[in-house]
PDB file of N, CA and C in Angstrom:
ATOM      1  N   UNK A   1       0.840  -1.174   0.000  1.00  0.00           N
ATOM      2  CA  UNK A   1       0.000   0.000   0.000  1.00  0.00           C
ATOM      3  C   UNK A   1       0.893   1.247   0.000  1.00  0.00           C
ATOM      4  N   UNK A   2       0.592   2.231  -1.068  1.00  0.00           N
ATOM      5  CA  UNK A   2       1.058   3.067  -1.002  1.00  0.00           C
ATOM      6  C   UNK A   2       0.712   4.201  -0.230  1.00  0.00           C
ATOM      7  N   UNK A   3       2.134   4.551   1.203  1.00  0.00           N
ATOM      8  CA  UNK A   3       2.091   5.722   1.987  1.00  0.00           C
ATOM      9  C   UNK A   3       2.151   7.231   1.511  1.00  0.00           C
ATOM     10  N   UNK A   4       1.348   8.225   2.139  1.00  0.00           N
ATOM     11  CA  UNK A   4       1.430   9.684   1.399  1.00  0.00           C
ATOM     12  C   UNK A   4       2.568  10.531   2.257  1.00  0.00           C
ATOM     13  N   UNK A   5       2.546   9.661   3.291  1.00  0.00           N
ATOM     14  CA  UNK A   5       3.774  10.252   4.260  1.00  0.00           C
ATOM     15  C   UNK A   5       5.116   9.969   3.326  1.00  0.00           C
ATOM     16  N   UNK A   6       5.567  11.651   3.862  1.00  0.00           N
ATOM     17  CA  UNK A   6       7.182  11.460   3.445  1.00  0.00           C
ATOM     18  C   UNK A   6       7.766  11.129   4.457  1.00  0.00           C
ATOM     19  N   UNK A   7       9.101  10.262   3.560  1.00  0.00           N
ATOM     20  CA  UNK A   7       9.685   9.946   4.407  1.00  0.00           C
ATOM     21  C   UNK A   7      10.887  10.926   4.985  1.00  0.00           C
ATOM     22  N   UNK A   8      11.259  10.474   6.663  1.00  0.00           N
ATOM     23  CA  UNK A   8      12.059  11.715   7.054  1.00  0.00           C
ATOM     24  C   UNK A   8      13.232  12.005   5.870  1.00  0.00           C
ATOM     25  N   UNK A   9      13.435  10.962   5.315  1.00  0.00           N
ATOM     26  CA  UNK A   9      14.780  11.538   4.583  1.00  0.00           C
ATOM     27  C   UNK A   9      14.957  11.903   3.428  1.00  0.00           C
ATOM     28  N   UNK A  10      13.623  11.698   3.114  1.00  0.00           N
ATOM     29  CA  UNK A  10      13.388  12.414   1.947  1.00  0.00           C
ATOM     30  C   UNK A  10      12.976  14.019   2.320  1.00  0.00           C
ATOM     31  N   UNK A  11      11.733  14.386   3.366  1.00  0.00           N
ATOM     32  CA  UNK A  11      12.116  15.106   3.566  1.00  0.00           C
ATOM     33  C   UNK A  11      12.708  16.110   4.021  1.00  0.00           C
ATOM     34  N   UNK A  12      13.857  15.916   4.693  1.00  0.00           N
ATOM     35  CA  UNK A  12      15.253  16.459   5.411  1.00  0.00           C
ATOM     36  C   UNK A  12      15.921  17.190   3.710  1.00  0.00           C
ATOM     37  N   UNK A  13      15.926  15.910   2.499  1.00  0.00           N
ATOM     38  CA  UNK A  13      16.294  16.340   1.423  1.00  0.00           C
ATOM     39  C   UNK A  13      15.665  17.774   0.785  1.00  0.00           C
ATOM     40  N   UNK A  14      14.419  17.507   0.377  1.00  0.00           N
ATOM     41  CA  UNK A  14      13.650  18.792   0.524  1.00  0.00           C
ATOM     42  C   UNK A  14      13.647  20.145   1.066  1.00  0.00           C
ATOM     43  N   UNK A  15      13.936  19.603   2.065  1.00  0.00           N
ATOM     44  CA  UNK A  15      13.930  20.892   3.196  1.00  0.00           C
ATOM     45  C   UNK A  15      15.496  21.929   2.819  1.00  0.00           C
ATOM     46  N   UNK A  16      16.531  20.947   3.159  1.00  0.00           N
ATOM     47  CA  UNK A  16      17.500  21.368   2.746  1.00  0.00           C
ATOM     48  C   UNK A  16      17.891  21.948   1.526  1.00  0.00           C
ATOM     49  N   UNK A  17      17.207  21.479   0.149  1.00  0.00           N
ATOM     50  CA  UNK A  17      17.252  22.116  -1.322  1.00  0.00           C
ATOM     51  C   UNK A  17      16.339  23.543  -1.297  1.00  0.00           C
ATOM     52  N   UNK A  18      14.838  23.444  -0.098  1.00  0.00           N
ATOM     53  CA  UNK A  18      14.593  24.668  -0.111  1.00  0.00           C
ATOM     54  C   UNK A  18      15.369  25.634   0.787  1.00  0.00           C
ATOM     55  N   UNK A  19      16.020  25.209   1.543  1.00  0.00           N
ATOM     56  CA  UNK A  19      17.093  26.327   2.588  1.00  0.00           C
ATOM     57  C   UNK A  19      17.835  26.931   1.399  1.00  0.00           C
ATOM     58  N   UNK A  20      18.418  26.418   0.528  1.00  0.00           N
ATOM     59  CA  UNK A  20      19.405  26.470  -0.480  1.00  0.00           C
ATOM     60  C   UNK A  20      19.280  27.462  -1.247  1.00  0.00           C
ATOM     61  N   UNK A  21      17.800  26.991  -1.670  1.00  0.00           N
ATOM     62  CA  UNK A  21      17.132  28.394  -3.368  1.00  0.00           C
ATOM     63  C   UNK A  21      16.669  29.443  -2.341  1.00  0.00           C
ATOM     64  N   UNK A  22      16.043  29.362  -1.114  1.00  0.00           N
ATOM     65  CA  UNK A  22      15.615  30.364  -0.348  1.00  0.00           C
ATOM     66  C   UNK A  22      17.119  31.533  -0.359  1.00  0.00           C
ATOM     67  N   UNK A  23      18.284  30.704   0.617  1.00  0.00           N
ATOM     68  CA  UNK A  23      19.168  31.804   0.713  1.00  0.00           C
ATOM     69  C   UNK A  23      19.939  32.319  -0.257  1.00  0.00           C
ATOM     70  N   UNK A  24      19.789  31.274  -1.470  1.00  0.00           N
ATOM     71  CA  UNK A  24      20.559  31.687  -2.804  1.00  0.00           C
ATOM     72  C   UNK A  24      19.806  33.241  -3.577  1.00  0.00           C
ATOM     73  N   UNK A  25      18.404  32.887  -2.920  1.00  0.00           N
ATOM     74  CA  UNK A  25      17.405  34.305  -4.197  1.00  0.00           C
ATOM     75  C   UNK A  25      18.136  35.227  -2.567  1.00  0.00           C
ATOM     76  N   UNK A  26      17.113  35.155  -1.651  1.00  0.00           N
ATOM     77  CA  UNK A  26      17.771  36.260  -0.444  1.00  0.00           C
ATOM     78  C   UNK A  26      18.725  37.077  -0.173  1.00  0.00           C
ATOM     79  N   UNK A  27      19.843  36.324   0.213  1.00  0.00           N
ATOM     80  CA  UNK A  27      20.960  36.760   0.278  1.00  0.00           C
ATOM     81  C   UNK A  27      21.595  37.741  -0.709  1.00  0.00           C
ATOM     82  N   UNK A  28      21.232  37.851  -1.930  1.00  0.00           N
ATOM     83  CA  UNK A  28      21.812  38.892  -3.106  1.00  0.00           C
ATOM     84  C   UNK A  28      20.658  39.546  -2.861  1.00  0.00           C
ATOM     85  N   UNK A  29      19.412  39.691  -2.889  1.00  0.00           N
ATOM     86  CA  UNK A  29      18.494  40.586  -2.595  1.00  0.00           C
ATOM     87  C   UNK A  29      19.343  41.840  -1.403  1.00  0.00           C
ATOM     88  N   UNK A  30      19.056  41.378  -0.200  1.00  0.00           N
ATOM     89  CA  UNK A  30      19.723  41.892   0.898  1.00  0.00           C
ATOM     90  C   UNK A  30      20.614  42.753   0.858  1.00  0.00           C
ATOM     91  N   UNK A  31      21.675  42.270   0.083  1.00  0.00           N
ATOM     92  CA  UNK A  31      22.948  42.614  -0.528  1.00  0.00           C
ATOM     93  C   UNK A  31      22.559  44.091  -1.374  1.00  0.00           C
ATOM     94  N   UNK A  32      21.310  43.829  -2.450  1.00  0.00           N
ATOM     95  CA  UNK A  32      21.319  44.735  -3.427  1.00  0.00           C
ATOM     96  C   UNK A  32      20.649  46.104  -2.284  1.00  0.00           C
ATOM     97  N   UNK A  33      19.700  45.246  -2.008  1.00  0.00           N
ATOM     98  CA  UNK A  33      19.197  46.707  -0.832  1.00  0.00           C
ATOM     99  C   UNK A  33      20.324  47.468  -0.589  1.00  0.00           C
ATOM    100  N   UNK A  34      20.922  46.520   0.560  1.00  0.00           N
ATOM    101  CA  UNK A  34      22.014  47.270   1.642  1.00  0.00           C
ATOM    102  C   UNK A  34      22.552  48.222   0.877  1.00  0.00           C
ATOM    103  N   UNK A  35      23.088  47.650  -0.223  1.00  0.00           N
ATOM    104  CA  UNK A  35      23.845  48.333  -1.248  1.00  0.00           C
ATOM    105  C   UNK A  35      23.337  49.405  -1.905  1.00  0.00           C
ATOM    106  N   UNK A  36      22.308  49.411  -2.264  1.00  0.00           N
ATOM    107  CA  UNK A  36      21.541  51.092  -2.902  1.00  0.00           C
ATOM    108  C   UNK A  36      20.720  52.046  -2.211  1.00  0.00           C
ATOM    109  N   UNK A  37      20.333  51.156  -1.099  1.00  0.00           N
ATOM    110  CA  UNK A  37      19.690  52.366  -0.269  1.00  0.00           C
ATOM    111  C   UNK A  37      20.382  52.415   0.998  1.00  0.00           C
ATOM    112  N   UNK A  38      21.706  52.315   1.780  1.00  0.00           N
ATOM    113  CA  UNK A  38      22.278  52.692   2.497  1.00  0.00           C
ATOM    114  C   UNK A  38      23.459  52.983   2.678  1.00  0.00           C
ATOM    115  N   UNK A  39      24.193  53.345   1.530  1.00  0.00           N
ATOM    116  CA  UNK A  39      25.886  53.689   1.137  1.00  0.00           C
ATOM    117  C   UNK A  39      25.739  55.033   1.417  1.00  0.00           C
ATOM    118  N   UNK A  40      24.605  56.280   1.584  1.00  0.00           N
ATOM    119  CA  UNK A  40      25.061  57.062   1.839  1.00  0.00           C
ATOM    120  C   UNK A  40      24.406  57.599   3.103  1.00  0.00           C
ATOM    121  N   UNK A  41      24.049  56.976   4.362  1.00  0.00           N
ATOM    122  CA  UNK A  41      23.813  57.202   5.475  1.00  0.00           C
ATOM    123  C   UNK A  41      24.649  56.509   6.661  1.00  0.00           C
ATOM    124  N   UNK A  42      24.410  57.048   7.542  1.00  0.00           N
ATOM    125  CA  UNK A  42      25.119  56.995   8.818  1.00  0.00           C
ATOM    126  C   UNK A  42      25.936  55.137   8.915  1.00  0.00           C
ATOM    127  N   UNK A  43      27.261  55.155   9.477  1.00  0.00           N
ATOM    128  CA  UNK A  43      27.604  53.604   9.575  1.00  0.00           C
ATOM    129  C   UNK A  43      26.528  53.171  10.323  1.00  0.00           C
ATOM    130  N   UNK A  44      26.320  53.694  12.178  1.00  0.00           N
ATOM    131  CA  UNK A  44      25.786  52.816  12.554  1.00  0.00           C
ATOM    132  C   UNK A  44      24.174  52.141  11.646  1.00  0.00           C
ATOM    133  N   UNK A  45      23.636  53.021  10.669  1.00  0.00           N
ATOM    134  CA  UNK A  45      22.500  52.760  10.115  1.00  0.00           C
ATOM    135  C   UNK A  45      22.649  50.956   9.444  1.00  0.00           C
ATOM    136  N   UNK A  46      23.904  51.927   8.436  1.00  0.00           N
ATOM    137  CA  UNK A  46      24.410  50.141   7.612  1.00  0.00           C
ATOM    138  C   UNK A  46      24.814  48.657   8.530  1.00  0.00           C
ATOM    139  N   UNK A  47      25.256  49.502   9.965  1.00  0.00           N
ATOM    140  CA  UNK A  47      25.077  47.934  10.411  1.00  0.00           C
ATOM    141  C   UNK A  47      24.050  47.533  11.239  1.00  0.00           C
ATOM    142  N   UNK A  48      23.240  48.504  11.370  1.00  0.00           N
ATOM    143  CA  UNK A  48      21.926  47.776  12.084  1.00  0.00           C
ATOM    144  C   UNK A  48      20.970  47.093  11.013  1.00  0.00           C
ATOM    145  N   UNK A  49      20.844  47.468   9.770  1.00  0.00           N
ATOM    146  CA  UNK A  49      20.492  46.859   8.578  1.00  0.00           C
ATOM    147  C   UNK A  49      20.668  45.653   8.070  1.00  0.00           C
ATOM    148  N   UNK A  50      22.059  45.825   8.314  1.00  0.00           N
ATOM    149  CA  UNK A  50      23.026  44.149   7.444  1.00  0.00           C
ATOM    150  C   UNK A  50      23.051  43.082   8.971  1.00  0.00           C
ATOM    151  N   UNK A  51      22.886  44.062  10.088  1.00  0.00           N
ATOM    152  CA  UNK A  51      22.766  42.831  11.445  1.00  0.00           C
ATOM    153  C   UNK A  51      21.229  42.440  10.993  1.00  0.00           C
ATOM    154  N   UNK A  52      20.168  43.014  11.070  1.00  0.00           N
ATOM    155  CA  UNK A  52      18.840  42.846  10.623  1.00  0.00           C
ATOM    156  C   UNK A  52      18.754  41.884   9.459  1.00  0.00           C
ATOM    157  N   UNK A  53      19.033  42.382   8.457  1.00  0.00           N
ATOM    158  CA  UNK A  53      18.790  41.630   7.131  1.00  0.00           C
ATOM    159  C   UNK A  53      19.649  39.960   7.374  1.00  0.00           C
ATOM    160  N   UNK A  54      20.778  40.245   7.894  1.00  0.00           N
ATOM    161  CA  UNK A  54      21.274  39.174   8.130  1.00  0.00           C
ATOM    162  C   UNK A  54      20.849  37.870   8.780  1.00  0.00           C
ATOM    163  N   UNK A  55      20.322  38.308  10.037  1.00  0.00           N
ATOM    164  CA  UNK A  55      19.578  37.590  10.825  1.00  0.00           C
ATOM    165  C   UNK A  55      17.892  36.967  10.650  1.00  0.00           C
ATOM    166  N   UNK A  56      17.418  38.200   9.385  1.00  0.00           N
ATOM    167  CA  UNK A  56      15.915  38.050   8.870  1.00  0.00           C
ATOM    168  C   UNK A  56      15.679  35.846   8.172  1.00  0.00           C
ATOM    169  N   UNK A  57      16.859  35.558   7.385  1.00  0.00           N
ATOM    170  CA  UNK A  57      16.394  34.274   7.060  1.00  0.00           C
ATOM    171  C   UNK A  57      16.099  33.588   8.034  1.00  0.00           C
ATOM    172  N   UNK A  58      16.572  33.346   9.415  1.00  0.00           N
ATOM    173  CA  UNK A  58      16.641  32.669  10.246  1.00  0.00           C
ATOM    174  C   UNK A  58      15.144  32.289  10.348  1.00  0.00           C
ATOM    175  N   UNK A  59      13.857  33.051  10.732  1.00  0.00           N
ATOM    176  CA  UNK A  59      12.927  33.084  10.710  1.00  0.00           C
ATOM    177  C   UNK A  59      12.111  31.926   9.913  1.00  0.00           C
ATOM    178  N   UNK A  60      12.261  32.011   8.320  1.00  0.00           N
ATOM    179  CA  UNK A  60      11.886  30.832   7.336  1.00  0.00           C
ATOM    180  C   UNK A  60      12.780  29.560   7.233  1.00  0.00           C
ATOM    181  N   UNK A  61      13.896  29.543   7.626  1.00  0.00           N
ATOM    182  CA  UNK A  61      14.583  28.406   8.009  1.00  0.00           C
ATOM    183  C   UNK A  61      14.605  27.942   8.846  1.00  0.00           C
ATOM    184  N   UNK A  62      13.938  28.379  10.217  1.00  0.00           N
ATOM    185  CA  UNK A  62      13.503  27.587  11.044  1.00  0.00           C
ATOM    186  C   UNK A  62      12.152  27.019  10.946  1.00  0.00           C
ATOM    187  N   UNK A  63      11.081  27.322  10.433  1.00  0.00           N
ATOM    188  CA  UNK A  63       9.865  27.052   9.924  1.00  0.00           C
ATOM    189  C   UNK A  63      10.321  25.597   9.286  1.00  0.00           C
ATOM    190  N   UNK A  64      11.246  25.818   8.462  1.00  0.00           N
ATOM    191  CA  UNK A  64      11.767  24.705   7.371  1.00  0.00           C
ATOM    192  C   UNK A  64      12.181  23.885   8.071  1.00  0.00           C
ATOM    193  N   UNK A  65      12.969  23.620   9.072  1.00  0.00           N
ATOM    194  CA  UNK A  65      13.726  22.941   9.709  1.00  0.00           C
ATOM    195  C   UNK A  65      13.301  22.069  10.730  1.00  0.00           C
ATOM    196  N   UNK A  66      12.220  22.895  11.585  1.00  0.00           N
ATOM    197  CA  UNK A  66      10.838  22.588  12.226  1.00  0.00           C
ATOM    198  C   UNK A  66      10.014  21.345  11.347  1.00  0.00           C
ATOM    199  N   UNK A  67       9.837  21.419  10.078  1.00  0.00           N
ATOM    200  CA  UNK A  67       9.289  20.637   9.391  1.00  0.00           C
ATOM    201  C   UNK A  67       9.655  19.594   8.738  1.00  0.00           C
ATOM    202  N   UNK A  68      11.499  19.847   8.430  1.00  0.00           N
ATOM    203  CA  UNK A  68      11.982  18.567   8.357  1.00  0.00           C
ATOM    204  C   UNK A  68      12.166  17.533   9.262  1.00  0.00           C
ATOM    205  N   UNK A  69      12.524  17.724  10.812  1.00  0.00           N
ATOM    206  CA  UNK A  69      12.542  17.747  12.051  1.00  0.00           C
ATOM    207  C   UNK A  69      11.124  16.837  12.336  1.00  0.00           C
ATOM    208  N   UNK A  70      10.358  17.328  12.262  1.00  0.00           N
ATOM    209  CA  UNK A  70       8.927  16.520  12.301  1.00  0.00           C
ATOM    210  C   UNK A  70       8.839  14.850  12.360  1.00  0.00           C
ATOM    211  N   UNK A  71       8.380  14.221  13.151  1.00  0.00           N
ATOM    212  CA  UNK A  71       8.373  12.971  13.074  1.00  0.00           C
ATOM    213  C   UNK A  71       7.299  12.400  12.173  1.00  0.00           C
ATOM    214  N   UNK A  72       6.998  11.176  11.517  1.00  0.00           N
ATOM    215  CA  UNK A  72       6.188  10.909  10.223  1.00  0.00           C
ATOM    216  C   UNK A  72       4.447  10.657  11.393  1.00  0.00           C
ATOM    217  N   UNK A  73       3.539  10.648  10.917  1.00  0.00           N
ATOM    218  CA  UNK A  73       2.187  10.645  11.468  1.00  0.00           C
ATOM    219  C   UNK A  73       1.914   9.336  11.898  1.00  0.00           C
ATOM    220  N   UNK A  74       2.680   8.602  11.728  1.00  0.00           N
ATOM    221  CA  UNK A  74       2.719   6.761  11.403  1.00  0.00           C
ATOM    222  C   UNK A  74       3.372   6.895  13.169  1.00  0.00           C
ATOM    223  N   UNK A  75       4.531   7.731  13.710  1.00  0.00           N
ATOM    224  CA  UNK A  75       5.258   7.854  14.839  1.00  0.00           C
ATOM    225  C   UNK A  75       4.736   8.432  15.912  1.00  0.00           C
ATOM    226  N   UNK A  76       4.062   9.513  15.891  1.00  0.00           N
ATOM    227  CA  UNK A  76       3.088   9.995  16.269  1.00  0.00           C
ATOM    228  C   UNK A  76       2.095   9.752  17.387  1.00  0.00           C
ATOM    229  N   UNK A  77       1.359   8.799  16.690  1.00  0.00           N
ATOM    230  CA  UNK A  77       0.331   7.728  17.473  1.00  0.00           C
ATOM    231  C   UNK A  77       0.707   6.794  18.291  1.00  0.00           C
TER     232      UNK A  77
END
């Protein structure tokens, strides 16, 4: 009989390929911000920004991680 549950290691796989494209699009985003709208204001501004922006993925990668993490519904019970 075919199960609809994934399996953990499949998705641990998943999870991890979306951590991947998540911080791959992000991270240059961030970058482009920081970069055009704060080169000409105050330092401390640029590093409360790039500490901010920096720390912002954490948020959806733990969501992600939380969910790879997850035990299957079969374990559960």
């Amino acid at each position: 009989m075919l199960s609809r549950v994934m399996a953990n290691r499949t998705r641990k796989f998943f999870g991890t390929l979306i951590i991947l494209v998540m911080l791959a699009l992000y991270l240059p985003l961030a970058m482009l911000i920081g970069a055009n709208h704060f080169t000409h204001v105050h330092a401390i501004w640029q590093l409360l920004y790039f500490l901010g922006a920096g720390m912002l993925w954490v948020i959806p990668a733990g969501l992600v991680i939380r969910w790879m993490v997850r035990p299957k519904r079969e374990e559960q019970e």
